[in-house]
Protein backbone atom coordinates (compact mmCIF):
# COMPACT_ATOMS: atom_id res chain seq x y z
CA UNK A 1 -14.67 14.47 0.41
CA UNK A 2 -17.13 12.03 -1.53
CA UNK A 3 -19.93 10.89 -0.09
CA UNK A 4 -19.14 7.55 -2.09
CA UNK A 5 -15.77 7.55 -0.49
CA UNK A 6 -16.54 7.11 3.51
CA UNK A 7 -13.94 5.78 6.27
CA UNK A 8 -15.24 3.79 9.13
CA UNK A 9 -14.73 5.20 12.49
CA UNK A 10 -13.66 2.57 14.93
CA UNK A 11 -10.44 0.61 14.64
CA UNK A 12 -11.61 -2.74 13.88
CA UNK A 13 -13.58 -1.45 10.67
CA UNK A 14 -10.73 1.21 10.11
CA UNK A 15 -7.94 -1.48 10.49
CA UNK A 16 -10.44 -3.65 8.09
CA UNK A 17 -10.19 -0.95 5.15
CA UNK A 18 -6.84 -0.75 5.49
CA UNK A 19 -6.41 -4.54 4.93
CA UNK A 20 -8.66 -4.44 1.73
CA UNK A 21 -6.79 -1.82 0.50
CA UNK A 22 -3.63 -3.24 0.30
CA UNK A 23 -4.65 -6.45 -1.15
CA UNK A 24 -5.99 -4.13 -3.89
CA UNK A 25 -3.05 -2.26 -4.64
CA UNK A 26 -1.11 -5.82 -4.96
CA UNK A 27 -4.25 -6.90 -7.34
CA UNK A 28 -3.79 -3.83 -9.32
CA UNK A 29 -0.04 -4.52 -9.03
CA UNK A 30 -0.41 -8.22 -10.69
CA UNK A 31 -2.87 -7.00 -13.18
CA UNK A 32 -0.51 -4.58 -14.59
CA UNK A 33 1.96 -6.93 -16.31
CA UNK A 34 5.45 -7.15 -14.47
CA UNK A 35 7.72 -4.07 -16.05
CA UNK A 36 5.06 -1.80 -15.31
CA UNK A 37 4.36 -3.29 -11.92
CA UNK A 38 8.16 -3.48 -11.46
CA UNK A 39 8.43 0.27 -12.06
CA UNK A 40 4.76 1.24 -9.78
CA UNK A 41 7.25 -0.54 -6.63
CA UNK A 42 10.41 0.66 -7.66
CA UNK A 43 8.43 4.52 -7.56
CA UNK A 44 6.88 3.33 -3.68
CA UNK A 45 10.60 2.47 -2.65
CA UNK A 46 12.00 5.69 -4.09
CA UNK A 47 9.51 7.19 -2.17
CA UNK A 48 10.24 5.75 1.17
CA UNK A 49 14.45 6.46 0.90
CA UNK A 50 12.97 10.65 0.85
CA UNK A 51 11.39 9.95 3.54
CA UNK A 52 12.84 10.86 7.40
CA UNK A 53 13.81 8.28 10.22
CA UNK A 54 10.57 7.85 12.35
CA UNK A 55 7.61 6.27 12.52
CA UNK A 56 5.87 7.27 8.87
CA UNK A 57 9.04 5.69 7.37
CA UNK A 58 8.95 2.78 10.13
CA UNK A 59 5.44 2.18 9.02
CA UNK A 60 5.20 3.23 4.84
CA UNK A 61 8.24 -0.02 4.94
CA UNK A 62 6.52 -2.30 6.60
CA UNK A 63 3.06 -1.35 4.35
CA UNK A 64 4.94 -1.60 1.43
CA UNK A 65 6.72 -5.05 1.80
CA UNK A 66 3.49 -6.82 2.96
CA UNK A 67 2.08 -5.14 -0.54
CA UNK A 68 5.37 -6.62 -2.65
CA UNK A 69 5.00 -10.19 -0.61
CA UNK A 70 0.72 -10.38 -1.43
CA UNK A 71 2.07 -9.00 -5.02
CA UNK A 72 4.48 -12.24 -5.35
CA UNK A 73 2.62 -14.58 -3.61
């Protein structure tokens, strides 16, 4: 791993991160025009119907519509 690229250790921070990073995917989402940004979610959602019932799925779904509701908003 990068030394540029470091991951906080307790939850708060962790928890945080994870925050920014999703309103940076939906930034990168609105600054790529709306076919290709239509085609970047349409890829995430063919991604999640591969993946098994459980948690992982439970939890990629819920990441991903909070991602596609900051991306509209």
């Amino acid at each position: 791993m990068s030394q540029a690229i470091t991951t906080a250790q307790d939850v708060e921070s962790l928890s945080k991160e994870v925050t920014c990073m999703k309103m940076l995917v939906a930034c990168m989402l609105k600054s790529m025009g709306q076919v290709d940004a239509g085609k970047a979610i349409l890829r995430m959602e063919r991604q999640l119907a591969c993946l098994e019932e459980g948690e992982d799925k439970t939890q990629f779904s819920a990441t991903l519509q909070q991602i596609k509701t900051a991306y509209l908003a």
